[in-house]
N, C-alpha and C. Protein backbone atom coordinates (compact mmCIF):
# COMPACT_ATOMS: atom_id res chain seq x y z
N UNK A 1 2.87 3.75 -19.65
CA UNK A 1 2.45 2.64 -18.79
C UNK A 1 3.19 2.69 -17.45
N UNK A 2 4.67 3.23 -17.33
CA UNK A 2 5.10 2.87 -16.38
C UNK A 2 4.90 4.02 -15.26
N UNK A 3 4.43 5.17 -15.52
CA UNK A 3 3.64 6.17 -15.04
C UNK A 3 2.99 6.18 -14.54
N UNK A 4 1.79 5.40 -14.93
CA UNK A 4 0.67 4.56 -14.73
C UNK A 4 0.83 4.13 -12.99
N UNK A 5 1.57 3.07 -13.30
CA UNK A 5 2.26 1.95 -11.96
C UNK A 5 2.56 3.08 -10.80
N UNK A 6 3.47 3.90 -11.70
CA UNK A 6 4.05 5.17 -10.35
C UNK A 6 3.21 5.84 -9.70
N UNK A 7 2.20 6.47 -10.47
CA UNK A 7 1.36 6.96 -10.16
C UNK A 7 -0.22 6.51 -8.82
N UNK A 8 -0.53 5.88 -9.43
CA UNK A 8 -1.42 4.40 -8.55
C UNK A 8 -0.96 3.85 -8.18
N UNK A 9 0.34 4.06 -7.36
CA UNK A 9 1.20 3.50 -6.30
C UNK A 9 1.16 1.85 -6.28
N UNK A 10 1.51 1.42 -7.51
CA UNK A 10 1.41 0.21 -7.97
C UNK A 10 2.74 -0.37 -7.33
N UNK A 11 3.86 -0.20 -6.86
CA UNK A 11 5.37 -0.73 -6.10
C UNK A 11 4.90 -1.27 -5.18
N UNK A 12 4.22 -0.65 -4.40
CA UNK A 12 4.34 -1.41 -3.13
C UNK A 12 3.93 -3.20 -3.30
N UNK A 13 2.65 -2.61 -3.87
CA UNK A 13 1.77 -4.46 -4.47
C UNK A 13 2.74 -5.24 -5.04
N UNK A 14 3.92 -4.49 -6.06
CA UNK A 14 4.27 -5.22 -6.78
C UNK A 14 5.65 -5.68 -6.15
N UNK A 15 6.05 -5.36 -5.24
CA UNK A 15 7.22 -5.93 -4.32
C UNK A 15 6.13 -6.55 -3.14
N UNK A 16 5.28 -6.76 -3.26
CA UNK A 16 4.31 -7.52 -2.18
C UNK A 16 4.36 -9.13 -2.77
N UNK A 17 4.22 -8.75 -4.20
CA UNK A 17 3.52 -9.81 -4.74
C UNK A 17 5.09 -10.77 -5.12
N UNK A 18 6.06 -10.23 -5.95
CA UNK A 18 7.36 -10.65 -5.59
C UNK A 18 8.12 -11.34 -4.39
N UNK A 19 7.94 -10.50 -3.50
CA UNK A 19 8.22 -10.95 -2.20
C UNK A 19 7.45 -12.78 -1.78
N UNK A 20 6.34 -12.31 -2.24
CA UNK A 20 5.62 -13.85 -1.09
C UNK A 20 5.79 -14.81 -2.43
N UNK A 21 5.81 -14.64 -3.73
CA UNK A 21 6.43 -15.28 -4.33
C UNK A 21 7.47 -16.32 -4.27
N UNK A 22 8.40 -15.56 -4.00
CA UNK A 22 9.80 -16.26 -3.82
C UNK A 22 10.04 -16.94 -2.69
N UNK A 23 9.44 -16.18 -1.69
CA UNK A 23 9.30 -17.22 -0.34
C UNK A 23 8.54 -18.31 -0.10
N UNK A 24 7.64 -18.29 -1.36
CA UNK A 24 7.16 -19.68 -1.19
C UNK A 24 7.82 -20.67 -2.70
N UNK A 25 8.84 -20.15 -3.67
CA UNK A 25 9.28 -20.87 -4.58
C UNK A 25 9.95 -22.21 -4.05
N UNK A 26 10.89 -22.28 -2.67
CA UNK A 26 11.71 -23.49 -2.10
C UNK A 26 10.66 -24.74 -1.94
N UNK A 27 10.83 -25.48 -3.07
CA UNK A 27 9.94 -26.92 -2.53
C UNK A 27 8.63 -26.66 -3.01
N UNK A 28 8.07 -25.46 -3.23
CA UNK A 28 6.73 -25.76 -4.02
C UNK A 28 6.16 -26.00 -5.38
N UNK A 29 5.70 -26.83 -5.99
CA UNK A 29 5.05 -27.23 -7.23
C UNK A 29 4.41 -25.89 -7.66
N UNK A 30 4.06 -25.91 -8.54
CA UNK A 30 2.80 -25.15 -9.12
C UNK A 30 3.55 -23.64 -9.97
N UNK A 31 4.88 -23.51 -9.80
CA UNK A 31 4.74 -22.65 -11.05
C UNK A 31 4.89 -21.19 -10.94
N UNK A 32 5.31 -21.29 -8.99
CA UNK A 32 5.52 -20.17 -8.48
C UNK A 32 6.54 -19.03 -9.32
N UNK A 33 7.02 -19.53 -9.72
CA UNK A 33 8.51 -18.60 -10.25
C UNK A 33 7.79 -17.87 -11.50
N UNK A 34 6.68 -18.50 -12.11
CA UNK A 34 5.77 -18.11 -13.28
C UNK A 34 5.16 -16.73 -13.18
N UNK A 35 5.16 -16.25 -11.93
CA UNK A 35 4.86 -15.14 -11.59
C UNK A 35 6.04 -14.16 -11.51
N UNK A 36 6.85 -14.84 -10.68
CA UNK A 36 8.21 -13.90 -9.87
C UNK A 36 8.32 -12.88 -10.79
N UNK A 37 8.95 -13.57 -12.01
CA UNK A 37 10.26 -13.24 -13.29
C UNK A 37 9.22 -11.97 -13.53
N UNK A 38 7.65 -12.25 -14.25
CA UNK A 38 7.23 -11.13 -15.13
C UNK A 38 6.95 -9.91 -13.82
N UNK A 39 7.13 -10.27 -12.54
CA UNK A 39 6.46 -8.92 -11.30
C UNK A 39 8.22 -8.53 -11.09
N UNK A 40 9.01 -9.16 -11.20
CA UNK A 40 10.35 -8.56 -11.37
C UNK A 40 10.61 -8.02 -12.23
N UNK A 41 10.31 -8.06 -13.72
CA UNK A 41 10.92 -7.85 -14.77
C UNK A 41 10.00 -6.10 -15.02
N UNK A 42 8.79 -6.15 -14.26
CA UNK A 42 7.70 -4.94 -14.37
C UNK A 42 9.14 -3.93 -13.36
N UNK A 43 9.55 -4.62 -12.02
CA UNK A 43 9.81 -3.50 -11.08
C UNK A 43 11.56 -3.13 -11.90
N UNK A 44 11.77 -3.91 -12.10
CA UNK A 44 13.15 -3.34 -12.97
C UNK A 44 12.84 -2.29 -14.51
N UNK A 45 11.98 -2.74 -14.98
CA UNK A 45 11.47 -1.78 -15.79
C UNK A 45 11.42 0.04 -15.26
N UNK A 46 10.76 -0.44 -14.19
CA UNK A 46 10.22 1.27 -13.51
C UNK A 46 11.59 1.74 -13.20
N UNK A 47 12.71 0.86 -12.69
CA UNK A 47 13.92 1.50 -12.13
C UNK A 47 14.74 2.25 -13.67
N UNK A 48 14.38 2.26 -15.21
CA UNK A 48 14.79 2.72 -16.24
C UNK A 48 14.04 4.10 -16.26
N UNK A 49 13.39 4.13 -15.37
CA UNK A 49 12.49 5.58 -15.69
C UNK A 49 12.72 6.17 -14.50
N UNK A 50 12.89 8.09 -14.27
CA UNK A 50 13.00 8.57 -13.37
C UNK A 50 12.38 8.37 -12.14
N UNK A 51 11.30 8.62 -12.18
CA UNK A 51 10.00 8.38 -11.27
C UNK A 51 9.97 7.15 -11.15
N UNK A 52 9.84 6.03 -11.83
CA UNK A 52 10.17 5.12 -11.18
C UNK A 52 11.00 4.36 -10.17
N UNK A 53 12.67 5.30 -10.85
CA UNK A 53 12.99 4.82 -9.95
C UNK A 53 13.49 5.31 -8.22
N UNK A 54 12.61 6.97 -8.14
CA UNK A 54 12.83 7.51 -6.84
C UNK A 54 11.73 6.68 -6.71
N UNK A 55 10.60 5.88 -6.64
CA UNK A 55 9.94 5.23 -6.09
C UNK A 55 10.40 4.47 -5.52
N UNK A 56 11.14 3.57 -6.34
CA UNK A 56 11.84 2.13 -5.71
C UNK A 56 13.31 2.41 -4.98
N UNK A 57 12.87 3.51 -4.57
CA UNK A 57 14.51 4.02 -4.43
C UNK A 57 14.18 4.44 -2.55
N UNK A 58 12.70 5.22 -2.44
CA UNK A 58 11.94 5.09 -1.77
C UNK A 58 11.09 4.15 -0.76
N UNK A 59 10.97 2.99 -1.52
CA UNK A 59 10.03 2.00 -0.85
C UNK A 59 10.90 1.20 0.00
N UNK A 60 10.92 0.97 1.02
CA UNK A 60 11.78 0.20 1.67
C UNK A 60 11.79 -1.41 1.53
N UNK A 61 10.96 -1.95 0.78
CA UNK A 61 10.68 -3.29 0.58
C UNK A 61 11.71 -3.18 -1.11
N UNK A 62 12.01 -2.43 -1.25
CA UNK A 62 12.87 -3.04 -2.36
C UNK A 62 13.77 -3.96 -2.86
N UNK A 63 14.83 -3.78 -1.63
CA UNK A 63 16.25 -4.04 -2.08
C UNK A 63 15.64 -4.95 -1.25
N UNK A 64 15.32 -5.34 -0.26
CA UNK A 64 14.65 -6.79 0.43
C UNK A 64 14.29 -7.62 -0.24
N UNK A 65 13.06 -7.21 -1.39
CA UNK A 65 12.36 -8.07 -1.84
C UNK A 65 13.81 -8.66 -3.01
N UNK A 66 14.38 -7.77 -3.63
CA UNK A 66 15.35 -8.18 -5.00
C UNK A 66 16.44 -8.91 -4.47
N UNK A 67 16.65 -9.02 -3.15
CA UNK A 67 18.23 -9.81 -2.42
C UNK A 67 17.06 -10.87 -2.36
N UNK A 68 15.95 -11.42 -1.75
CA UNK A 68 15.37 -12.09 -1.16
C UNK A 68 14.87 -13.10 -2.77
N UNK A 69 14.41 -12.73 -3.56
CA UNK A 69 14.95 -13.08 -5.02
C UNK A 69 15.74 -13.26 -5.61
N UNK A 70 16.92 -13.36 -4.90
CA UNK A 70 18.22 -13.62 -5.67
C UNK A 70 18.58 -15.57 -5.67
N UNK A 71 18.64 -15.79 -6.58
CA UNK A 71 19.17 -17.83 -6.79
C UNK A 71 18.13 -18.21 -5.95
N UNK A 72 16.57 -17.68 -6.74
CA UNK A 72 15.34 -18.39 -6.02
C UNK A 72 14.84 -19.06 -7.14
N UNK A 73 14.53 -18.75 -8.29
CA UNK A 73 13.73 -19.47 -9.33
C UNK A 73 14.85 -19.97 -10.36
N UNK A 74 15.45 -18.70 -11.14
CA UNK A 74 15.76 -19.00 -12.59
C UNK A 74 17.05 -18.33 -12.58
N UNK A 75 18.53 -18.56 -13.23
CA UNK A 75 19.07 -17.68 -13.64
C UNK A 75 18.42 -16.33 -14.16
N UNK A 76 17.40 -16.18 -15.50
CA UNK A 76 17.08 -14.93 -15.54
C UNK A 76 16.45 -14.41 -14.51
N UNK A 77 15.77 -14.73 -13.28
CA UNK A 77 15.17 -14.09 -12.53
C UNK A 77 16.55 -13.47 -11.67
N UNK A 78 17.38 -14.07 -11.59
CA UNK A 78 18.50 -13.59 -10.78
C UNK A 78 19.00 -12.42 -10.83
N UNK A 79 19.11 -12.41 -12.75
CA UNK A 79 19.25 -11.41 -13.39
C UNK A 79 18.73 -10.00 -13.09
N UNK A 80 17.37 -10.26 -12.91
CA UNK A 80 16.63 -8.93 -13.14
C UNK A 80 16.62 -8.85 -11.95
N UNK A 81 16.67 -9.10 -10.68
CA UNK A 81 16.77 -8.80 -9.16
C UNK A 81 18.21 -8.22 -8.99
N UNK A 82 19.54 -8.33 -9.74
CA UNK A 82 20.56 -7.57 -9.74
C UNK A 82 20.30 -6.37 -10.63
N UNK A 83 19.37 -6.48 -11.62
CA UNK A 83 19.19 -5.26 -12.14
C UNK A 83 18.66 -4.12 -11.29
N UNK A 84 17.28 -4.89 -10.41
CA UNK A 84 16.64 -4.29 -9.62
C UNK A 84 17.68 -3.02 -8.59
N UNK A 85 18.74 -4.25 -8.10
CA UNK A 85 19.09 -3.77 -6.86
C UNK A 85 20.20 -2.54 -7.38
N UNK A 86 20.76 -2.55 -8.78
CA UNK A 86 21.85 -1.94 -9.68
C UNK A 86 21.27 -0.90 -9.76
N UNK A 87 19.65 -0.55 -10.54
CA UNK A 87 19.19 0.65 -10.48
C UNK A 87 18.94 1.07 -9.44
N UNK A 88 18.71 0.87 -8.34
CA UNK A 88 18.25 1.18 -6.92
C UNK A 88 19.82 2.21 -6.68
N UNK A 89 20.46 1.29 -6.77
CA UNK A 89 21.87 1.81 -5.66
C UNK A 89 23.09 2.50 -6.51
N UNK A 90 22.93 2.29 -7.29
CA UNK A 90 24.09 2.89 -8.41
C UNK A 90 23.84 4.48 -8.43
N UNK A 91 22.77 5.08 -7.70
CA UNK A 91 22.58 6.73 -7.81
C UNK A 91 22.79 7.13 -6.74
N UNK A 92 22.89 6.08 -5.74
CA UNK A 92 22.97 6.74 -4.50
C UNK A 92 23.49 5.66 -3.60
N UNK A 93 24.54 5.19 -3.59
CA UNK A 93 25.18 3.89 -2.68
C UNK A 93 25.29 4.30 -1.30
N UNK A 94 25.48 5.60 -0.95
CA UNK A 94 26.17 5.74 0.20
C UNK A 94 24.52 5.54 0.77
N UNK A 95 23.68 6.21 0.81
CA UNK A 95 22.37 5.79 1.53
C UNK A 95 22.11 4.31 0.90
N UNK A 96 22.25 3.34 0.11
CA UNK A 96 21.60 2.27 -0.41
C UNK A 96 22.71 0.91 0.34
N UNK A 97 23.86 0.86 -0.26
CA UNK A 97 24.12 0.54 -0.19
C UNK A 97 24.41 -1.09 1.35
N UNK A 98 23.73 -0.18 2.69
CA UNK A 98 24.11 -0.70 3.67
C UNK A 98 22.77 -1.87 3.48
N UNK A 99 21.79 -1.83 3.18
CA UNK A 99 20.33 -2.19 3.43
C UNK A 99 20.91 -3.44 2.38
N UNK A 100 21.22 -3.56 1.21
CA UNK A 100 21.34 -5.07 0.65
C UNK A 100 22.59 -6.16 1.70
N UNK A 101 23.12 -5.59 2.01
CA UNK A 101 24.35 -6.42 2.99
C UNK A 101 23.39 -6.40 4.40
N UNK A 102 22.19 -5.65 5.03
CA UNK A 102 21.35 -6.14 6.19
C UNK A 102 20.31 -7.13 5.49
N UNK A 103 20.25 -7.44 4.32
CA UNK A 103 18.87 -8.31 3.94
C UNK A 103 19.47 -9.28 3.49
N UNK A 104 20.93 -9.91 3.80
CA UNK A 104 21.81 -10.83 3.20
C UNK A 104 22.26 -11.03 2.38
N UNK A 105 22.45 -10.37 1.18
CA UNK A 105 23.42 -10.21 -0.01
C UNK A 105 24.54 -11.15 0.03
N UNK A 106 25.34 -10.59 0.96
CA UNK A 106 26.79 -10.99 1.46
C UNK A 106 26.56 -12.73 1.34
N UNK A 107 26.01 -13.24 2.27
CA UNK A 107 25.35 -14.60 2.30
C UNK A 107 25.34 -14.85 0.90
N UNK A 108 24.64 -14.46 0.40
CA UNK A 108 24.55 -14.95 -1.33
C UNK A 108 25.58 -14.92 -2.20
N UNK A 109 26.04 -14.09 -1.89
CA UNK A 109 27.05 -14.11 -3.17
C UNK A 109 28.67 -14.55 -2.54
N UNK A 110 28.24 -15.07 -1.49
CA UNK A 110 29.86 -15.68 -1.33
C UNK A 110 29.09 -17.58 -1.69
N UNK A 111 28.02 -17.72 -1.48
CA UNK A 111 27.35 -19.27 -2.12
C UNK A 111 27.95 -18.94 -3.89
N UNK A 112 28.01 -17.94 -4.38
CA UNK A 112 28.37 -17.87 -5.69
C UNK A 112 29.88 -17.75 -5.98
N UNK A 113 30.65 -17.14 -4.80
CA UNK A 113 32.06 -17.50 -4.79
C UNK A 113 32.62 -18.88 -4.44
């Protein structure tokens, strides 16, 4: 399945769909976060698989969309957006690393300090 996604260049949509998600979770009714968690929990999935994760390793909306998801819906959603950003950068920090501290990281996690 997750082949599938890689293959039919399913990332991009699915950090599309994540993304406008969360930016509209602040203040809106309806259940937004109902989406987030399971289109997060798909893109952290792909980051357990090779190909998946030079995809997301690739896409430049990644580590954007998973900082930009971070203490938006749910503790578990939080979760899997550090997973996101963990598989992303843990293979390769020295190129990864700078892009979560330009999409505000830093900001976030000193609100958690």
């Amino acid at each position: 399945m997750l082949s599938i996604l890689v293959t039919v260049s399913a990332v991009p949509t699915l950090l599309k769909v994540s993304n406008s998600n969360a930016a509209n979770v602040a203040g809106s009714p309806g259940g937004v976060g109902e989406l987030l968690e399971p289109t997060l929990g798909i893109v952290d999935q792909l980051g357990t698989v090779l190909e998946g994760w030079g995809t997301l390793k690739e896409c430049p909306r990644t580590i954007p969309c998973a900082v930009h998801a971070l203490m938006r819906v749910s503790e578990p959603c939080t979760h899997v957006a550090f997973n996101v950003l963990w598989a992303v950068c843990k293979l390769a920090p020295e190129e990864c690393v700078p892009t979560p501290v330009e999409a505000g990281l830093a900001a976030k996690l000193m609100l958690v300090i």
